[in-house]
PDB file of N, CA and C in Angstrom:
ATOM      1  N   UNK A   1     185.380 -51.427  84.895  1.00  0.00           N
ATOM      2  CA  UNK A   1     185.073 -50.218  84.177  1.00  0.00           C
ATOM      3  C   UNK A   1     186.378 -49.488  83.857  1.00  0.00           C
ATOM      4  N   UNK A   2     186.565 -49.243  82.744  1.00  0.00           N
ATOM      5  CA  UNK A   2     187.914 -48.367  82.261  1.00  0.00           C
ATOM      6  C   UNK A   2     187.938 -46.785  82.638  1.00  0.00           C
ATOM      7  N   UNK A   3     188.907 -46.573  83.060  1.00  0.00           N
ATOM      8  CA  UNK A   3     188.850 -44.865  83.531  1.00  0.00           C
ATOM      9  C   UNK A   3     189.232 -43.824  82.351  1.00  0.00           C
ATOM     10  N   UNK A   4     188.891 -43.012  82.286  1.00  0.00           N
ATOM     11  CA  UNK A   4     188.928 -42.442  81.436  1.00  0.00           C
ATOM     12  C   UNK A   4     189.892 -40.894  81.310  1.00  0.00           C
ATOM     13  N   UNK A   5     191.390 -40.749  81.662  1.00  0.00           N
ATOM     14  CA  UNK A   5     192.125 -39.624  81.354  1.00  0.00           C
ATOM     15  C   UNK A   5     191.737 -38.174  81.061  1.00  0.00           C
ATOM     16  N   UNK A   6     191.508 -37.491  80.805  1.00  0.00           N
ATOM     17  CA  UNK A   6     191.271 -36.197  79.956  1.00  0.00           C
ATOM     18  C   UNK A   6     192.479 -35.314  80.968  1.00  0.00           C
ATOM     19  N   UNK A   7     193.281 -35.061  79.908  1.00  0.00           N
ATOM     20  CA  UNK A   7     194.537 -33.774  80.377  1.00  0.00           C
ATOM     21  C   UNK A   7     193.954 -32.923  80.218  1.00  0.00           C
ATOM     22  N   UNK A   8     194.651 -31.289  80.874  1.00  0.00           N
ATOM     23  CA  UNK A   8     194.335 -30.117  80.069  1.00  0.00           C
ATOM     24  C   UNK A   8     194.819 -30.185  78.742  1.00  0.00           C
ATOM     25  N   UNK A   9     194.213 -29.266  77.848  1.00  0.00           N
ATOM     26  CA  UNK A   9     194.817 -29.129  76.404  1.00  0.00           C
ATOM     27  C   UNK A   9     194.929 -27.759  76.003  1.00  0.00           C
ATOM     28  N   UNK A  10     196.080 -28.018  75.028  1.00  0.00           N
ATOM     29  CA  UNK A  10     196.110 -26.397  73.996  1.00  0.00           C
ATOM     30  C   UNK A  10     196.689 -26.689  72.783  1.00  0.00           C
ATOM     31  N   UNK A  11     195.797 -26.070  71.780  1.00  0.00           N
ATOM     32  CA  UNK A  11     196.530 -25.857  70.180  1.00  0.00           C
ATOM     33  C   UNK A  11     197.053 -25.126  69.628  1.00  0.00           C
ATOM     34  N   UNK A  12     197.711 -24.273  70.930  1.00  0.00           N
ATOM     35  CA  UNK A  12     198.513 -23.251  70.492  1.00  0.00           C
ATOM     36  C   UNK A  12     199.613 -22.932  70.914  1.00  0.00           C
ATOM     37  N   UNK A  13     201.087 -22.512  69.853  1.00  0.00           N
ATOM     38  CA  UNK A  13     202.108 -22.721  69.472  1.00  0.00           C
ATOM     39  C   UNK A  13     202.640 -21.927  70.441  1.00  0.00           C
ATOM     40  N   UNK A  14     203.606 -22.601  71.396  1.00  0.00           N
ATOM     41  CA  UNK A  14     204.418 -22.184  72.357  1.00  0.00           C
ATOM     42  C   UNK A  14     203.306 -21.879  73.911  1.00  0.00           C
ATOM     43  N   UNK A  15     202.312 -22.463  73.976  1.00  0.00           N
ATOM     44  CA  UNK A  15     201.607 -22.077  75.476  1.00  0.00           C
ATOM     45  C   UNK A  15     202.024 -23.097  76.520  1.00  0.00           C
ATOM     46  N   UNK A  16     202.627 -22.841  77.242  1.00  0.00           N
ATOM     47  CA  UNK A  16     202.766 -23.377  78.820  1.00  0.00           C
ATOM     48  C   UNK A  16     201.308 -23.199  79.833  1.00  0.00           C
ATOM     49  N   UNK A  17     201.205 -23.907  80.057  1.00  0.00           N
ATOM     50  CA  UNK A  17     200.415 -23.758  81.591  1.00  0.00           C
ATOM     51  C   UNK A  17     201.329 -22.933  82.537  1.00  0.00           C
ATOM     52  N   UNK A  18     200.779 -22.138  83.570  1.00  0.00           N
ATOM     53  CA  UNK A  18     200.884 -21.669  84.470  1.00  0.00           C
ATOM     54  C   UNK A  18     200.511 -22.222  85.899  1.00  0.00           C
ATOM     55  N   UNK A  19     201.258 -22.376  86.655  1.00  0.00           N
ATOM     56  CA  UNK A  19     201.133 -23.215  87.783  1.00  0.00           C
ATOM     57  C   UNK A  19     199.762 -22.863  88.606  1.00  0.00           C
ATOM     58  N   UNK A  20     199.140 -21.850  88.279  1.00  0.00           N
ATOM     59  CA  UNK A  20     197.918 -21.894  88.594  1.00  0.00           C
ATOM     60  C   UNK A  20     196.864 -22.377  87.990  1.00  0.00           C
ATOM     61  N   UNK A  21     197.212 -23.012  86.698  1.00  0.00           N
ATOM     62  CA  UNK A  21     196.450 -23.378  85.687  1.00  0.00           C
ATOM     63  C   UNK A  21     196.621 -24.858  86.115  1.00  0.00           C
ATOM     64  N   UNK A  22     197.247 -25.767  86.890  1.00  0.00           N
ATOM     65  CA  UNK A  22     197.150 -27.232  87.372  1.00  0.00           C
ATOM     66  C   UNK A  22     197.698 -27.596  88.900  1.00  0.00           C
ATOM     67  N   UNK A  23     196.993 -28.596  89.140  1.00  0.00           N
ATOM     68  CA  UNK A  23     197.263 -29.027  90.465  1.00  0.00           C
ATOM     69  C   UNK A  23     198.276 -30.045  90.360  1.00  0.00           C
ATOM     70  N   UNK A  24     198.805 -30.452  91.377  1.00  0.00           N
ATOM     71  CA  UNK A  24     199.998 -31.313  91.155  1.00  0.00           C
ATOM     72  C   UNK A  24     199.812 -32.686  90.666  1.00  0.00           C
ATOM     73  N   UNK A  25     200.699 -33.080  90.165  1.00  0.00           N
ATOM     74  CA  UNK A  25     200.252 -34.135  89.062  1.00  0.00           C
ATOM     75  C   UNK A  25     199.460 -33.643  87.939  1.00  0.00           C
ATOM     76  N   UNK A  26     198.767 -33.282  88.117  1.00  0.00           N
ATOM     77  CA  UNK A  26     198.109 -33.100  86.660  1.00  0.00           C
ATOM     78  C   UNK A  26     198.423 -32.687  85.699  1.00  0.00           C
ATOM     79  N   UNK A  27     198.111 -33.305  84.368  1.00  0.00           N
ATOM     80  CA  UNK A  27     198.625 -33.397  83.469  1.00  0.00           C
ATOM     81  C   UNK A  27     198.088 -32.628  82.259  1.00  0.00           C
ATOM     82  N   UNK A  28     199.063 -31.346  81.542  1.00  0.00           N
ATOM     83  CA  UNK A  28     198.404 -30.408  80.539  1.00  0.00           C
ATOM     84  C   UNK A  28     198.949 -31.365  79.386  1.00  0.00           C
ATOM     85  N   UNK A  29     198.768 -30.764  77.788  1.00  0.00           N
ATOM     86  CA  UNK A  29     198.727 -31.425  76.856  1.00  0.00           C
ATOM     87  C   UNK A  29     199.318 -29.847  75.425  1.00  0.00           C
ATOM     88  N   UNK A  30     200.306 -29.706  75.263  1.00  0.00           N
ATOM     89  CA  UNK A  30     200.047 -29.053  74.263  1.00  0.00           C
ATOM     90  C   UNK A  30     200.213 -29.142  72.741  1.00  0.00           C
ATOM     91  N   UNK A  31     198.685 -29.891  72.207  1.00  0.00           N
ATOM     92  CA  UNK A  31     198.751 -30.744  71.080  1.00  0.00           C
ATOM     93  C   UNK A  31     199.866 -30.095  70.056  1.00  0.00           C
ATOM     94  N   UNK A  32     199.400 -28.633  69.695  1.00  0.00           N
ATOM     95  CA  UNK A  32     200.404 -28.278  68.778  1.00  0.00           C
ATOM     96  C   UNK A  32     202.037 -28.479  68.347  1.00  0.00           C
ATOM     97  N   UNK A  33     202.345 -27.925  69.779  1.00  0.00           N
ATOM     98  CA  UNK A  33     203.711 -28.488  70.302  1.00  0.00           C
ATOM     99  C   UNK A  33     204.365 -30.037  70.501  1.00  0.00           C
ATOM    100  N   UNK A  34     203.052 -30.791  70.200  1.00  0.00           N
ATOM    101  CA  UNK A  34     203.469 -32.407  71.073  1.00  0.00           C
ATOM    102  C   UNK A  34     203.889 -32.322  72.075  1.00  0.00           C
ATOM    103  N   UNK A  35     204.405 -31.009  73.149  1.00  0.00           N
ATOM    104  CA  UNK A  35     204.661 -31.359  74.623  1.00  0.00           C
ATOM    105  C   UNK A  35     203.041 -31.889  75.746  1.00  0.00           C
ATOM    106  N   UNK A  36     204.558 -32.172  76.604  1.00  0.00           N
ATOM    107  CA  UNK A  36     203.372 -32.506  77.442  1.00  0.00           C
ATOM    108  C   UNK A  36     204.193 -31.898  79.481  1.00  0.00           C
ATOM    109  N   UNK A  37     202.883 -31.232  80.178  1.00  0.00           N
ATOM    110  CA  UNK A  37     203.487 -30.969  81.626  1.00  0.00           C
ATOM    111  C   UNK A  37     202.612 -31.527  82.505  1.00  0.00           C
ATOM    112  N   UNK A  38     203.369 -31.071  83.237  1.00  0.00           N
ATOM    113  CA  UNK A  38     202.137 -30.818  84.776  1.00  0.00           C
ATOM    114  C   UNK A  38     203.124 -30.338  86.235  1.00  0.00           C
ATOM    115  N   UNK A  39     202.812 -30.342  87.216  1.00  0.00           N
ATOM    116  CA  UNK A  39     203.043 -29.584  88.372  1.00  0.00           C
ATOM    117  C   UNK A  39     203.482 -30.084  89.671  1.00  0.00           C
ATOM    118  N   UNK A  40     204.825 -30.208  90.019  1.00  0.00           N
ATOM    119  CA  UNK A  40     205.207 -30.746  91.059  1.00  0.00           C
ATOM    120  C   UNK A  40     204.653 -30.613  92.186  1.00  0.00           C
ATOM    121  N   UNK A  41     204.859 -31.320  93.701  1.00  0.00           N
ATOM    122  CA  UNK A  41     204.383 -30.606  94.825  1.00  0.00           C
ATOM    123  C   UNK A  41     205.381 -29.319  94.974  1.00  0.00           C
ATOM    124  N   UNK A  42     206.242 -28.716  94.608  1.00  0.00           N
ATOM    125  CA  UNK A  42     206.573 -27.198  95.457  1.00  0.00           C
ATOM    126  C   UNK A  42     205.875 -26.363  94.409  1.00  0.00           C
ATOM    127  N   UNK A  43     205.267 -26.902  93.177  1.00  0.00           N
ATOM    128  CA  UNK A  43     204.537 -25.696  92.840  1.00  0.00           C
ATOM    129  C   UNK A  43     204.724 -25.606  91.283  1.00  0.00           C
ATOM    130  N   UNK A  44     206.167 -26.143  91.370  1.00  0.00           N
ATOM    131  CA  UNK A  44     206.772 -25.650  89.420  1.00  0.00           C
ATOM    132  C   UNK A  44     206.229 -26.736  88.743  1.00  0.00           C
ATOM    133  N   UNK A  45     206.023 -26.269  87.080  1.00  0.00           N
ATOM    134  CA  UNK A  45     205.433 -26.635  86.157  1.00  0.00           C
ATOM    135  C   UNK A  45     206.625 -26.875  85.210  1.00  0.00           C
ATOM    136  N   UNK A  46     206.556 -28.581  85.146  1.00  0.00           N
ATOM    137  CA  UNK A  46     207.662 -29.023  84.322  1.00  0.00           C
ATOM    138  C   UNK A  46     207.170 -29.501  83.068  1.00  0.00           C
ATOM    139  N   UNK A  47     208.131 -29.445  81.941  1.00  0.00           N
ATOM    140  CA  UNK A  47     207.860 -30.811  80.842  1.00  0.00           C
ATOM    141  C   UNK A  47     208.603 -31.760  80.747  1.00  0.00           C
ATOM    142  N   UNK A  48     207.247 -32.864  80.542  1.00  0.00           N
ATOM    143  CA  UNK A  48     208.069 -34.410  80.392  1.00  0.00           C
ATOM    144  C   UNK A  48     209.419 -34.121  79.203  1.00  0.00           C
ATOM    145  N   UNK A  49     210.448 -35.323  79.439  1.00  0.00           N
ATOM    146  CA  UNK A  49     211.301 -35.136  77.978  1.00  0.00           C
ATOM    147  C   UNK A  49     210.571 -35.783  77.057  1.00  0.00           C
ATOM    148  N   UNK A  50     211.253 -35.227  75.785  1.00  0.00           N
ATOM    149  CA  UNK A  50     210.659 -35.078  74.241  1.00  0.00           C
ATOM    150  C   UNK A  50     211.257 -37.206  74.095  1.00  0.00           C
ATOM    151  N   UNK A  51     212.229 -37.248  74.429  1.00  0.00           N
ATOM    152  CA  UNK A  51     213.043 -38.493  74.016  1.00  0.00           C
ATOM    153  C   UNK A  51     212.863 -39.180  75.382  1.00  0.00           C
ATOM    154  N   UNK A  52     213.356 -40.642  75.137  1.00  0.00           N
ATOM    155  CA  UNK A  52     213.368 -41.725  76.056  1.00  0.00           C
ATOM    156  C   UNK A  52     212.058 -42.563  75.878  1.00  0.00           C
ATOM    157  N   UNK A  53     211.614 -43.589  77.117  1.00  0.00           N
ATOM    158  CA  UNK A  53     210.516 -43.949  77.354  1.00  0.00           C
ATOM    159  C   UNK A  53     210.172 -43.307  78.882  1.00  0.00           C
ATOM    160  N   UNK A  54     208.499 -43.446  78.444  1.00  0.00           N
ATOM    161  CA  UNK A  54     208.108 -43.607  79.720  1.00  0.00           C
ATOM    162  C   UNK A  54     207.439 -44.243  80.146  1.00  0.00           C
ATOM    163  N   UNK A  55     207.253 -45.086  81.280  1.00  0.00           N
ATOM    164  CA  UNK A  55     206.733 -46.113  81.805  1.00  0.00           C
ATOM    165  C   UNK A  55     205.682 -45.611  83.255  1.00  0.00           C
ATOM    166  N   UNK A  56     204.491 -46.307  83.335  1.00  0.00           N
ATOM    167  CA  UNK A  56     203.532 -45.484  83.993  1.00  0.00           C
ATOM    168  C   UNK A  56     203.337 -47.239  84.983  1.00  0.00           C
ATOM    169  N   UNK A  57     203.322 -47.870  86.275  1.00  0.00           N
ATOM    170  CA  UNK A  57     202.816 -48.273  86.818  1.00  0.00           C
ATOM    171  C   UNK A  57     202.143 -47.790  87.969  1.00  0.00           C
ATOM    172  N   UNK A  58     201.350 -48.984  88.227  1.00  0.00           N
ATOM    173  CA  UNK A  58     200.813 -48.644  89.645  1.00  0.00           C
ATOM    174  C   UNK A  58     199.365 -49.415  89.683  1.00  0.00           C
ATOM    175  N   UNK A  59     198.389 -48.742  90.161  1.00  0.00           N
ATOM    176  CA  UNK A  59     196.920 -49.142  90.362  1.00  0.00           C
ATOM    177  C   UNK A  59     196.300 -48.027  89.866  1.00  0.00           C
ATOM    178  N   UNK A  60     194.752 -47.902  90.118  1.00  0.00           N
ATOM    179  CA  UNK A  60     193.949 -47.119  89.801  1.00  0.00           C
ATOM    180  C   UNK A  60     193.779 -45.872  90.676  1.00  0.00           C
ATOM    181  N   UNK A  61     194.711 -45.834  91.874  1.00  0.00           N
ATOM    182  CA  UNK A  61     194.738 -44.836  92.958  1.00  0.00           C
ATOM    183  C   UNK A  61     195.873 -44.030  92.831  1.00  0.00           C
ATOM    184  N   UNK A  62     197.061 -45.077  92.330  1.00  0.00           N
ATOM    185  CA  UNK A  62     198.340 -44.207  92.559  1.00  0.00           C
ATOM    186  C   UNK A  62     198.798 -44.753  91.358  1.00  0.00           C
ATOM    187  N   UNK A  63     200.092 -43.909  90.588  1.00  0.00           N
ATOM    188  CA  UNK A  63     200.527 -44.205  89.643  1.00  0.00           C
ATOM    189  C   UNK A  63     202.043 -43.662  89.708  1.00  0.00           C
ATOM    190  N   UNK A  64     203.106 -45.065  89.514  1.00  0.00           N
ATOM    191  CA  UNK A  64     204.297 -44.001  89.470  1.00  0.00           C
ATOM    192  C   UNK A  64     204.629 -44.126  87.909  1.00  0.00           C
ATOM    193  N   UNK A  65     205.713 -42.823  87.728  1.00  0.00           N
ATOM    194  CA  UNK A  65     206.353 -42.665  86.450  1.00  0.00           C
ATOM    195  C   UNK A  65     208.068 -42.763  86.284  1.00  0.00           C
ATOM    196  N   UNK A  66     208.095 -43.145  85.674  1.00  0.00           N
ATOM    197  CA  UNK A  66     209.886 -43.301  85.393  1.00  0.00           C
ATOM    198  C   UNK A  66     210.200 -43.196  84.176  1.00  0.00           C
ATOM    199  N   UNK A  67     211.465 -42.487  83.677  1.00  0.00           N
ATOM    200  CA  UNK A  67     212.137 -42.791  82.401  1.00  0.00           C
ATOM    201  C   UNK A  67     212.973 -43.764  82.066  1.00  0.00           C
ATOM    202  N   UNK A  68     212.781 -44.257  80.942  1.00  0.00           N
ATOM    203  CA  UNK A  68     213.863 -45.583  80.915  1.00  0.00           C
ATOM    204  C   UNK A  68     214.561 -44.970  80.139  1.00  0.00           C
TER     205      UNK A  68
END
């Protein structure tokens, strides 16, 4: 059975999530912007970079991320 993703989202120009607005790892979406965040364990709310790759392995439990 395929799992199915759903980030938070927003279509509006310049909105960040607020670290109360996600749990760690999780992943916001802000279509307008094309960024994309989510929330470390101490709490802060980062964005992925705009450039590079990113590469997602793992299993269906855990997933790591890296930039190439």
């Amino acid at each position: 059975m395929a799992i199915k993703i759903i980030p938070k989202k927003s279509v509006v120009a310049d909105k960040v999530p607020l670290a109360g607005d996600l749990t760690v790892g999780e992943l916001a979406i802000n279509l307008k912007d094309k960024k994309i965040f989510s929330k470390d364990e101490l709490g802060n709310v980062f964005e992925f970079p705009t450039s590079g790759t990113v590469t997602v392995t793992g299993t269906q439990d855990e997933a790591t991320m890296a930039m190439v």
